[in-house]
PDB file of N, CA and C in Angstrom:
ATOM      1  N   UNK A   1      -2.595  -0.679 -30.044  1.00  0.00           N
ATOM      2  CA  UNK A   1      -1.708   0.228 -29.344  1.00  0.00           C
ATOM      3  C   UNK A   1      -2.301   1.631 -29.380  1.00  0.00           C
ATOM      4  N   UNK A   2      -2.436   2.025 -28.192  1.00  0.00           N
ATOM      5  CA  UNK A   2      -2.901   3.656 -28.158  1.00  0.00           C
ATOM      6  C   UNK A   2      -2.223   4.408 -28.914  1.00  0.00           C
ATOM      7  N   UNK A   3      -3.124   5.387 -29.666  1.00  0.00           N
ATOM      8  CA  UNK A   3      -2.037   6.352 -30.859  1.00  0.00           C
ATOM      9  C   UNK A   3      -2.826   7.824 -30.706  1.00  0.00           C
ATOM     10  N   UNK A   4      -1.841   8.899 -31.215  1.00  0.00           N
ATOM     11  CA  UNK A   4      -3.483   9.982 -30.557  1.00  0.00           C
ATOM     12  C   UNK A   4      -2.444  10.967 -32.100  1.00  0.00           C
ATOM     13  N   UNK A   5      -3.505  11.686 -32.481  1.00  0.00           N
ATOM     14  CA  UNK A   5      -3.569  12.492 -33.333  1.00  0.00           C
ATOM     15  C   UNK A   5      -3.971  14.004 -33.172  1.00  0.00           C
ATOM     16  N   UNK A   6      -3.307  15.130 -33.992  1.00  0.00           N
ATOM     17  CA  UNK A   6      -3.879  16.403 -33.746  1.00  0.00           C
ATOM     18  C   UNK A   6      -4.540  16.886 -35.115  1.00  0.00           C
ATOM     19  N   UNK A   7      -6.388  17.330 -34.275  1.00  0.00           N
ATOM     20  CA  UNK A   7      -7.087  17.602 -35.043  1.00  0.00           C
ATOM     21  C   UNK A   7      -6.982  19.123 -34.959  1.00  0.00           C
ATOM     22  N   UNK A   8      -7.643  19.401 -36.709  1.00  0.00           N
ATOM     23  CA  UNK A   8      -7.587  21.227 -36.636  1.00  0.00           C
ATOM     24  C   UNK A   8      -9.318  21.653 -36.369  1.00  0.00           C
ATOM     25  N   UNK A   9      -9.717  22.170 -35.922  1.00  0.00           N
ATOM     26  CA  UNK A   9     -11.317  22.970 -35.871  1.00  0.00           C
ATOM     27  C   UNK A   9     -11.309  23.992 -36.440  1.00  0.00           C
ATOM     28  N   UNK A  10     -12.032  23.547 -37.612  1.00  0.00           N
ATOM     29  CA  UNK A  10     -12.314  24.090 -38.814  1.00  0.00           C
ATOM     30  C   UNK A  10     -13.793  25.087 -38.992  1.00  0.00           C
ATOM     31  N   UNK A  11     -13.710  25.481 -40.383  1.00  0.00           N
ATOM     32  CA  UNK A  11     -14.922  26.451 -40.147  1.00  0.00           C
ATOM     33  C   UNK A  11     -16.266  25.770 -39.577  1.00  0.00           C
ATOM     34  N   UNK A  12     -17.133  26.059 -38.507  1.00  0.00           N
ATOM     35  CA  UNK A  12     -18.766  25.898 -37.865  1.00  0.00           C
ATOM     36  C   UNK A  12     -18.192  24.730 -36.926  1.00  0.00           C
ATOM     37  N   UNK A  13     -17.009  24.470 -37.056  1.00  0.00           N
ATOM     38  CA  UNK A  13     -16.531  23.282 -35.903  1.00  0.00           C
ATOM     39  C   UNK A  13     -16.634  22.231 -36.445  1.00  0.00           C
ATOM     40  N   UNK A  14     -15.848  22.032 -37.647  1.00  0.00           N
ATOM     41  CA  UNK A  14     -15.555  20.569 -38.434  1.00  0.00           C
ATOM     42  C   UNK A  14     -14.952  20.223 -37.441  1.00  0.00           C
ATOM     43  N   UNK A  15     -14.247  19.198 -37.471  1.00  0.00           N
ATOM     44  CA  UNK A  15     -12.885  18.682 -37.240  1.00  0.00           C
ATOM     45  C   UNK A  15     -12.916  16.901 -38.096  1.00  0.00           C
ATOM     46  N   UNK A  16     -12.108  16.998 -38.698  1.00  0.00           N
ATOM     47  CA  UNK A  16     -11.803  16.004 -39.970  1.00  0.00           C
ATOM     48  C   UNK A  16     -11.216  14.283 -39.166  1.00  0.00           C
ATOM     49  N   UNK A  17     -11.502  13.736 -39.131  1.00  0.00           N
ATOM     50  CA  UNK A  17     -10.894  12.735 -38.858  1.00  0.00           C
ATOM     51  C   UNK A  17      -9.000  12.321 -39.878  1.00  0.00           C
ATOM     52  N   UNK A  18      -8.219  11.958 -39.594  1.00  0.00           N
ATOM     53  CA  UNK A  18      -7.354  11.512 -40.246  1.00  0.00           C
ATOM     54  C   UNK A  18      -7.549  10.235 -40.880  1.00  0.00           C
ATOM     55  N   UNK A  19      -7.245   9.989 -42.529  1.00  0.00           N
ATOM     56  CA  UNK A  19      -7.992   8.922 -43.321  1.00  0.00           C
ATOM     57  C   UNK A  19      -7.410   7.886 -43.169  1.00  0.00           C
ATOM     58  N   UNK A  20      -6.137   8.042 -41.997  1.00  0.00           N
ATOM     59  CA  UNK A  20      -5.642   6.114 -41.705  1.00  0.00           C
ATOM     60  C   UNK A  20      -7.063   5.987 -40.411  1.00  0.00           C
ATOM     61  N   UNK A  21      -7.244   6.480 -39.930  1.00  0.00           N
ATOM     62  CA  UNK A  21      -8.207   6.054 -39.028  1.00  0.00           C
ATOM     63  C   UNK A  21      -9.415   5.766 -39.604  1.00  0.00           C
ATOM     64  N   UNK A  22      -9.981   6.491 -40.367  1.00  0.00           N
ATOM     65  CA  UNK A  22     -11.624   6.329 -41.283  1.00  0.00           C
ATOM     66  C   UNK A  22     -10.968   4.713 -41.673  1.00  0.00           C
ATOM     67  N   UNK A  23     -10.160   4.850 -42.408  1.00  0.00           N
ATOM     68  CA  UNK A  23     -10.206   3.574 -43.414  1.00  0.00           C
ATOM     69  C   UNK A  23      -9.764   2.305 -42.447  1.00  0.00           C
ATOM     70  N   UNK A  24      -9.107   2.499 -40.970  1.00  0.00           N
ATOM     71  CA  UNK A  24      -8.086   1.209 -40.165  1.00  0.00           C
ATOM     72  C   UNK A  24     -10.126   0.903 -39.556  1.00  0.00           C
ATOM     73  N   UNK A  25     -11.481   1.694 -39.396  1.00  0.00           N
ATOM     74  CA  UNK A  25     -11.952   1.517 -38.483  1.00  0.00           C
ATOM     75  C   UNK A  25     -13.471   1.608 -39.546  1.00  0.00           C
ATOM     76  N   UNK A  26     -13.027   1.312 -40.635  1.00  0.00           N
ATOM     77  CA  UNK A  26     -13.999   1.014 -42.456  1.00  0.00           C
ATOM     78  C   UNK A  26     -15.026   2.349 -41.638  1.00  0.00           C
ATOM     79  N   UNK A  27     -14.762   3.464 -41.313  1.00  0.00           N
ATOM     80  CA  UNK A  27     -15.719   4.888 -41.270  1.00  0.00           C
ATOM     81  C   UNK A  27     -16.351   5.299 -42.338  1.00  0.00           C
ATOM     82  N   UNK A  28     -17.480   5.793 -42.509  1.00  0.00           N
ATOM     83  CA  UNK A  28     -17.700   6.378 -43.969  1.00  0.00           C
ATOM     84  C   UNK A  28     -18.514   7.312 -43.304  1.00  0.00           C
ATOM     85  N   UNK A  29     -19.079   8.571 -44.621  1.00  0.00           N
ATOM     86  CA  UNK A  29     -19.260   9.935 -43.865  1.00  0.00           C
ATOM     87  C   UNK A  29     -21.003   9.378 -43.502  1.00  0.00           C
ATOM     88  N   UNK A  30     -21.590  10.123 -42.338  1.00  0.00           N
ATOM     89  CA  UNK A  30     -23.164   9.314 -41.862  1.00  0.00           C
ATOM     90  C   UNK A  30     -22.444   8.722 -40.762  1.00  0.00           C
ATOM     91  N   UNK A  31     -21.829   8.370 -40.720  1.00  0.00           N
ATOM     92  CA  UNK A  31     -21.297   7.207 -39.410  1.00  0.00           C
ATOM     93  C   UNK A  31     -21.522   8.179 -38.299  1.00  0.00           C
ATOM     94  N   UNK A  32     -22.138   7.850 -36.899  1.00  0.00           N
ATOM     95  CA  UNK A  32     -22.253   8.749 -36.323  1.00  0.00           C
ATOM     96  C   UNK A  32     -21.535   8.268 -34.853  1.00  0.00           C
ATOM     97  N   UNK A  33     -20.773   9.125 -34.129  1.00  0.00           N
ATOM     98  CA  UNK A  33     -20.109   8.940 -32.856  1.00  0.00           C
ATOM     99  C   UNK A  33     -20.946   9.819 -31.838  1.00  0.00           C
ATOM    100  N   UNK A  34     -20.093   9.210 -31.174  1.00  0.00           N
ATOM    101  CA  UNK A  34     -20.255   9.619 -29.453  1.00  0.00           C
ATOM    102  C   UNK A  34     -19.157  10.685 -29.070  1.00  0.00           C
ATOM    103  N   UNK A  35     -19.513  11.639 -29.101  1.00  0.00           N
ATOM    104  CA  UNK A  35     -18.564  12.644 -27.862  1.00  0.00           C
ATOM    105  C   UNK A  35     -18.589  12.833 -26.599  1.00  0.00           C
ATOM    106  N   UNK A  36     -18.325  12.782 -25.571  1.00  0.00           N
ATOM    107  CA  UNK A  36     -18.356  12.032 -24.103  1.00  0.00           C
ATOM    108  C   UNK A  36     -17.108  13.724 -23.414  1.00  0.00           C
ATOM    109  N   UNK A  37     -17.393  14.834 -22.744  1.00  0.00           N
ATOM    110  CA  UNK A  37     -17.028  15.607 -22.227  1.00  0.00           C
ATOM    111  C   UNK A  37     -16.900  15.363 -20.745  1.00  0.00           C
ATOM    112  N   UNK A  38     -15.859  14.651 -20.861  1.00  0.00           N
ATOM    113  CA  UNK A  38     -15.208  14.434 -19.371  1.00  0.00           C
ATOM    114  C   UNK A  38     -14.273  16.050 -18.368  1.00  0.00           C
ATOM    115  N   UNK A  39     -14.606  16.732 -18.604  1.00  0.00           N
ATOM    116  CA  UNK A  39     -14.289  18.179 -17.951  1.00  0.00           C
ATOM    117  C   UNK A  39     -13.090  18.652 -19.000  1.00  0.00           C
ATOM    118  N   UNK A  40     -13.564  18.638 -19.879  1.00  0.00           N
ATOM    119  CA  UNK A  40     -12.369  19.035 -20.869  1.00  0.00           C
ATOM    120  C   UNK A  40     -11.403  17.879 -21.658  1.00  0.00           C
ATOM    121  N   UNK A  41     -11.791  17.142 -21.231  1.00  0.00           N
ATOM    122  CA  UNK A  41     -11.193  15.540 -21.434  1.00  0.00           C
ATOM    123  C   UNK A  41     -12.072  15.763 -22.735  1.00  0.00           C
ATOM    124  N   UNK A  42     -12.140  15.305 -24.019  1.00  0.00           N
ATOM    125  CA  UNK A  42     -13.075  14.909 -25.035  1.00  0.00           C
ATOM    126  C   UNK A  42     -12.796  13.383 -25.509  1.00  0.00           C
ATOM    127  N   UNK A  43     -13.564  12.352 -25.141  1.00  0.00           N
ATOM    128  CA  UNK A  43     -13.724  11.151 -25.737  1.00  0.00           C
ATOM    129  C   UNK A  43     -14.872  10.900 -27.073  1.00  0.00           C
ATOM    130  N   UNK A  44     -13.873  10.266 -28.327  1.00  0.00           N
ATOM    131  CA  UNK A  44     -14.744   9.990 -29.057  1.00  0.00           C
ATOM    132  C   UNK A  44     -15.053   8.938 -29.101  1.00  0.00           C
ATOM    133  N   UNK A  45     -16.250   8.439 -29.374  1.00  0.00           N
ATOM    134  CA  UNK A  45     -16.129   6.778 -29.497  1.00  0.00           C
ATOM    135  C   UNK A  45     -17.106   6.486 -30.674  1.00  0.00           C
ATOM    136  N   UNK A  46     -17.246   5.591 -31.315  1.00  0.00           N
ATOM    137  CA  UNK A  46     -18.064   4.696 -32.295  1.00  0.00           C
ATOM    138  C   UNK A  46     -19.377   4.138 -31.225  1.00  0.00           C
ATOM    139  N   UNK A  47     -19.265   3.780 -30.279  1.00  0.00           N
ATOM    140  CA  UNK A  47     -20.438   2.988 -29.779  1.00  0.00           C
ATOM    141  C   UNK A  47     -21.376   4.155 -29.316  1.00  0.00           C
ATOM    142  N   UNK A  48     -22.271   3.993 -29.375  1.00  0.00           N
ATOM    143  CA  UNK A  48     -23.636   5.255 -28.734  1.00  0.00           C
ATOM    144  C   UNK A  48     -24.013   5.360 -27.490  1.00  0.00           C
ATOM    145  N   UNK A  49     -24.089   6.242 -26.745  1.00  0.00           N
ATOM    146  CA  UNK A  49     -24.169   6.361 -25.848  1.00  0.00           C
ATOM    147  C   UNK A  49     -25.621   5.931 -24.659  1.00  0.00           C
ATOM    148  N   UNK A  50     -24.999   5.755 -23.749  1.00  0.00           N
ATOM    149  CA  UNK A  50     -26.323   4.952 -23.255  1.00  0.00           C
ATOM    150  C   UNK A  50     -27.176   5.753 -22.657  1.00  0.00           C
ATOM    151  N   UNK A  51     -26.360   6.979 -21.825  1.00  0.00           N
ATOM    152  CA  UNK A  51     -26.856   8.201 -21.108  1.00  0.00           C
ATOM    153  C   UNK A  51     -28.073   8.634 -20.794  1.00  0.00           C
ATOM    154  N   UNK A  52     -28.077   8.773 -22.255  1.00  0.00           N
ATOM    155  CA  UNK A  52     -29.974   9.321 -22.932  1.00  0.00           C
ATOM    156  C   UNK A  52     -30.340   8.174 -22.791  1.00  0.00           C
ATOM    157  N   UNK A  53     -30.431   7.181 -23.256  1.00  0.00           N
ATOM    158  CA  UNK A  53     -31.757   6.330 -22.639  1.00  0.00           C
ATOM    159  C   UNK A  53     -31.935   5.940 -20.927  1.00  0.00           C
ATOM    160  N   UNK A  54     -30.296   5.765 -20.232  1.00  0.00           N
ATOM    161  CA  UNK A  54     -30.823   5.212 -19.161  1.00  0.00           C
ATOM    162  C   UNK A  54     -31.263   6.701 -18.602  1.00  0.00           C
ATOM    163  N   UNK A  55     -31.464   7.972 -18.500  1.00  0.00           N
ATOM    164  CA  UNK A  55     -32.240   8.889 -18.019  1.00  0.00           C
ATOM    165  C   UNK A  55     -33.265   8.598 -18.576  1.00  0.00           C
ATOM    166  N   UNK A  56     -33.752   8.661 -19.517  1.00  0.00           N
ATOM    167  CA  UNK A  56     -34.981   8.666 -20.029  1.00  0.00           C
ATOM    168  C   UNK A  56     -35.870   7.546 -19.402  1.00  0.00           C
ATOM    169  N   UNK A  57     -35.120   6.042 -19.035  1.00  0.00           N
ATOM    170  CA  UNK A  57     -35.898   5.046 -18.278  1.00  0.00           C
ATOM    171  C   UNK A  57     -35.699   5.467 -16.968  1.00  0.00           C
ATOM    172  N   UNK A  58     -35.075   6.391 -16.248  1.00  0.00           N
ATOM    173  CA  UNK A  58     -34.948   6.687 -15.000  1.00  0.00           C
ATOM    174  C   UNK A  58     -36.412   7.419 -14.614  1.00  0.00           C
ATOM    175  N   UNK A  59     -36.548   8.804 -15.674  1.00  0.00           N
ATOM    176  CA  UNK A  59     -37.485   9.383 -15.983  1.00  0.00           C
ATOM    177  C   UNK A  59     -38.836   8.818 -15.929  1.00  0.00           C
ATOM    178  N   UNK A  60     -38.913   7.679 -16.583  1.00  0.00           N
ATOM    179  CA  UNK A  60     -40.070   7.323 -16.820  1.00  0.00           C
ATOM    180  C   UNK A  60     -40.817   6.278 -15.394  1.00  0.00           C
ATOM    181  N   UNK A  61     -39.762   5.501 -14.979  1.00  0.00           N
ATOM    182  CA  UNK A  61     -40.049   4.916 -13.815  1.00  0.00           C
ATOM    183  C   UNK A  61     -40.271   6.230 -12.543  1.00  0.00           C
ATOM    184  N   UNK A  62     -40.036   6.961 -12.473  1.00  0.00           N
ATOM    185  CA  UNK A  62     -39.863   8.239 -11.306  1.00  0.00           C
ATOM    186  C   UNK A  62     -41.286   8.505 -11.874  1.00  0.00           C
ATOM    187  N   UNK A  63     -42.192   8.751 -13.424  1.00  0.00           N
ATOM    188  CA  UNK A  63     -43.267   9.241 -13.159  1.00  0.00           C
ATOM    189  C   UNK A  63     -44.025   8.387 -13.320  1.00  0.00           C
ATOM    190  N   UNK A  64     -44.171   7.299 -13.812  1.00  0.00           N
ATOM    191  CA  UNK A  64     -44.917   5.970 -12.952  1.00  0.00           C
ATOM    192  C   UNK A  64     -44.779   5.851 -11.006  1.00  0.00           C
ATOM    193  N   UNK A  65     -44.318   6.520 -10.659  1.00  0.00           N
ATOM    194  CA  UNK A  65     -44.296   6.940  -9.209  1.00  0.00           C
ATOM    195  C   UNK A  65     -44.748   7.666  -8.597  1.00  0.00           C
ATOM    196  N   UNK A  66     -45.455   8.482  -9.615  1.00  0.00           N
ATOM    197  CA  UNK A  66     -45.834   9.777  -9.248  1.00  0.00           C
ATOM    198  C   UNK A  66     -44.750  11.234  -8.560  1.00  0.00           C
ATOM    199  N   UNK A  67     -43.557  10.371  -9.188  1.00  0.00           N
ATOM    200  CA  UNK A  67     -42.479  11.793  -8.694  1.00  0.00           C
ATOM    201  C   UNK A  67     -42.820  12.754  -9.932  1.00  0.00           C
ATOM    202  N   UNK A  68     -42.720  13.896  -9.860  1.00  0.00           N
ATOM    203  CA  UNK A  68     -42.460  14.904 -11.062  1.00  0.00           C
ATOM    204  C   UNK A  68     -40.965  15.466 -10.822  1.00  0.00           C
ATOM    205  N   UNK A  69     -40.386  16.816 -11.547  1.00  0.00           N
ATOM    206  CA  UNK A  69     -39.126  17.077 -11.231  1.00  0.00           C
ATOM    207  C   UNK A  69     -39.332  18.204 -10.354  1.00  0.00           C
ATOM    208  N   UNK A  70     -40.437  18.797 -10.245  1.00  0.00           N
ATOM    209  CA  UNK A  70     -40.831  19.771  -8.957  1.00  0.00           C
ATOM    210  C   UNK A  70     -40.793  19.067  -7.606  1.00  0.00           C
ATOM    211  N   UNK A  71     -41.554  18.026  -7.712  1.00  0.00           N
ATOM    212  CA  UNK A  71     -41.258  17.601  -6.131  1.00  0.00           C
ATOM    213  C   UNK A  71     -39.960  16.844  -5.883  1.00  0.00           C
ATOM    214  N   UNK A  72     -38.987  16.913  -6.899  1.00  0.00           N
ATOM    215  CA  UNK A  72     -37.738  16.177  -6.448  1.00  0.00           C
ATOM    216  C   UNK A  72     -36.996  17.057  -6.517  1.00  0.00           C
ATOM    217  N   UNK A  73     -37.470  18.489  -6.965  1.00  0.00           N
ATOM    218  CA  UNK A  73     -36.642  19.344  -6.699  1.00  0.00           C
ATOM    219  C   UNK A  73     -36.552  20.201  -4.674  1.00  0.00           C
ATOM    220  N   UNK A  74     -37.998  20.185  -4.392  1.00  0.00           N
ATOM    221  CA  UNK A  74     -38.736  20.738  -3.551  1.00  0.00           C
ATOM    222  C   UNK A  74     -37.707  19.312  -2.367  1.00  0.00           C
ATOM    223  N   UNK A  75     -37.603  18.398  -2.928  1.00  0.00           N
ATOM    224  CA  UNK A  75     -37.447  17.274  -1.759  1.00  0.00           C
ATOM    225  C   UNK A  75     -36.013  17.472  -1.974  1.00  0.00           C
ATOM    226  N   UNK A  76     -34.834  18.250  -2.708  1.00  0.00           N
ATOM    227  CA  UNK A  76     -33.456  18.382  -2.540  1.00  0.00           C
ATOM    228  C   UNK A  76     -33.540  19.472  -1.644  1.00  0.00           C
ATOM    229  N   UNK A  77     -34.341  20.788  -1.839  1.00  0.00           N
ATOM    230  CA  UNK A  77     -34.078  22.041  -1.468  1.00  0.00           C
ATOM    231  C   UNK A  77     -34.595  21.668   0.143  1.00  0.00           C
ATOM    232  N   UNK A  78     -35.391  20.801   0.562  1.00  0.00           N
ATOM    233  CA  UNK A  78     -35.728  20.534   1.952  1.00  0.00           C
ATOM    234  C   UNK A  78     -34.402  20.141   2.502  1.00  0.00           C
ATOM    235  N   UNK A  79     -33.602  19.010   2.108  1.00  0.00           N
ATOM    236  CA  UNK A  79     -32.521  18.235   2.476  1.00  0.00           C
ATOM    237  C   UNK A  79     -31.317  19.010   2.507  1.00  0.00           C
ATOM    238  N   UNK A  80     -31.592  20.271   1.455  1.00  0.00           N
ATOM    239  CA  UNK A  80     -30.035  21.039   1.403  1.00  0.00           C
ATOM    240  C   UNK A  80     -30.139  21.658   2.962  1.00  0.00           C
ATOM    241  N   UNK A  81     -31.395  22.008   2.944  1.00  0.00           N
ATOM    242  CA  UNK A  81     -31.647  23.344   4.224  1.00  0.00           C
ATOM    243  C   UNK A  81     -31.341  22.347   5.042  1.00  0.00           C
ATOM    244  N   UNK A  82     -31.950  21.031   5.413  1.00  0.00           N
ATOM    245  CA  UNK A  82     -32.112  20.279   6.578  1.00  0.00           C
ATOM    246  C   UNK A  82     -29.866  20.371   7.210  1.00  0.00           C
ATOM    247  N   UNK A  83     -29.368  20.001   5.695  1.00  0.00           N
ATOM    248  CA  UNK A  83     -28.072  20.064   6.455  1.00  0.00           C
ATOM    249  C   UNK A  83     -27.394  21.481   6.625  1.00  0.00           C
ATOM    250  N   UNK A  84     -28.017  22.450   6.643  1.00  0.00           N
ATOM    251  CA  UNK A  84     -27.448  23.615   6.930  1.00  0.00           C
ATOM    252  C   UNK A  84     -27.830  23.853   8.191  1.00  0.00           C
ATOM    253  N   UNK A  85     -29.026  23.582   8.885  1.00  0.00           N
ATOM    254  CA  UNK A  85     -29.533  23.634  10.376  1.00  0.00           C
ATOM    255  C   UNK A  85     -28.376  23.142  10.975  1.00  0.00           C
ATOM    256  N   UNK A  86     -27.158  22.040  10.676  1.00  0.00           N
ATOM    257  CA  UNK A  86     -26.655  21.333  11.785  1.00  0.00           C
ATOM    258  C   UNK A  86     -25.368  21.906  11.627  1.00  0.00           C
ATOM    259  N   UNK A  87     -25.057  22.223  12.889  1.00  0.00           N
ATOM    260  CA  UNK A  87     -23.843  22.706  13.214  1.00  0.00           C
ATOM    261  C   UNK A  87     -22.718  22.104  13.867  1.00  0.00           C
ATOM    262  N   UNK A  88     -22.022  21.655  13.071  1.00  0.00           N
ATOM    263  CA  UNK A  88     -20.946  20.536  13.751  1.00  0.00           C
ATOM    264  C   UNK A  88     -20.403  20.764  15.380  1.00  0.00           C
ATOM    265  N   UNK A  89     -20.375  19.749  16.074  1.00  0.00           N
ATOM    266  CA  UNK A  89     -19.735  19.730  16.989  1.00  0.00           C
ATOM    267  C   UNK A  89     -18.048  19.856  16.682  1.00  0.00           C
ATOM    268  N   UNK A  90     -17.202  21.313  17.563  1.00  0.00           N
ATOM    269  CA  UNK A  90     -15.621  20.929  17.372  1.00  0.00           C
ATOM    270  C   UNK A  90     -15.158  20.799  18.836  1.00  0.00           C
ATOM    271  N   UNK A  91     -15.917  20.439  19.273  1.00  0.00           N
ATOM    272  CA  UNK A  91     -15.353  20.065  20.590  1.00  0.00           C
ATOM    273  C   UNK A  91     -13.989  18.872  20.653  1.00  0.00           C
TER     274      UNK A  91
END
């Protein structure tokens, strides 16, 4: 059953877990989570995040391609301009 708790932020930006949760979810201190910043939304989770690696394999296949992040930058800034040339019809 969903249950939600209020944490305090403490000095350098603790924030303490509550010890029915450490102990309902066997936590011990080292255990390391996931914080997930959904626009102010904060999700914590136990499982690790995949994020960083699937960029990092995104990354790596793009420069086995010979893309770098200059020419994929150079190839957005073409495409931004390309749709600013067009001027909608309001007929």
């Amino acid at each position: 059953m969903p249950s939600s708790s209020t944490l305090t932020l403490g000095q350098r930006g603790v924030l303490t877990l509550p010890k029915s949760l450490r102990e309902e979810y066997s936590m011990k201190p080292g255990d390391r989570l996931t914080l997930l910043d959904l626009g102010g939304l904060f999700v914590l989770s136990r499982r690790s995040s995949m994020i960083d690696e699937l960029s990092a394999e995104i990354a790596r296949s793009l420069t086995e391609e010979g893309e770098s992040l200059e020419s994929m930058l150079k190839s957005l800034r073409e495409r931004r301009e390309s749709y600013g040339d067009q001027t909608p019809d309001l007929s």
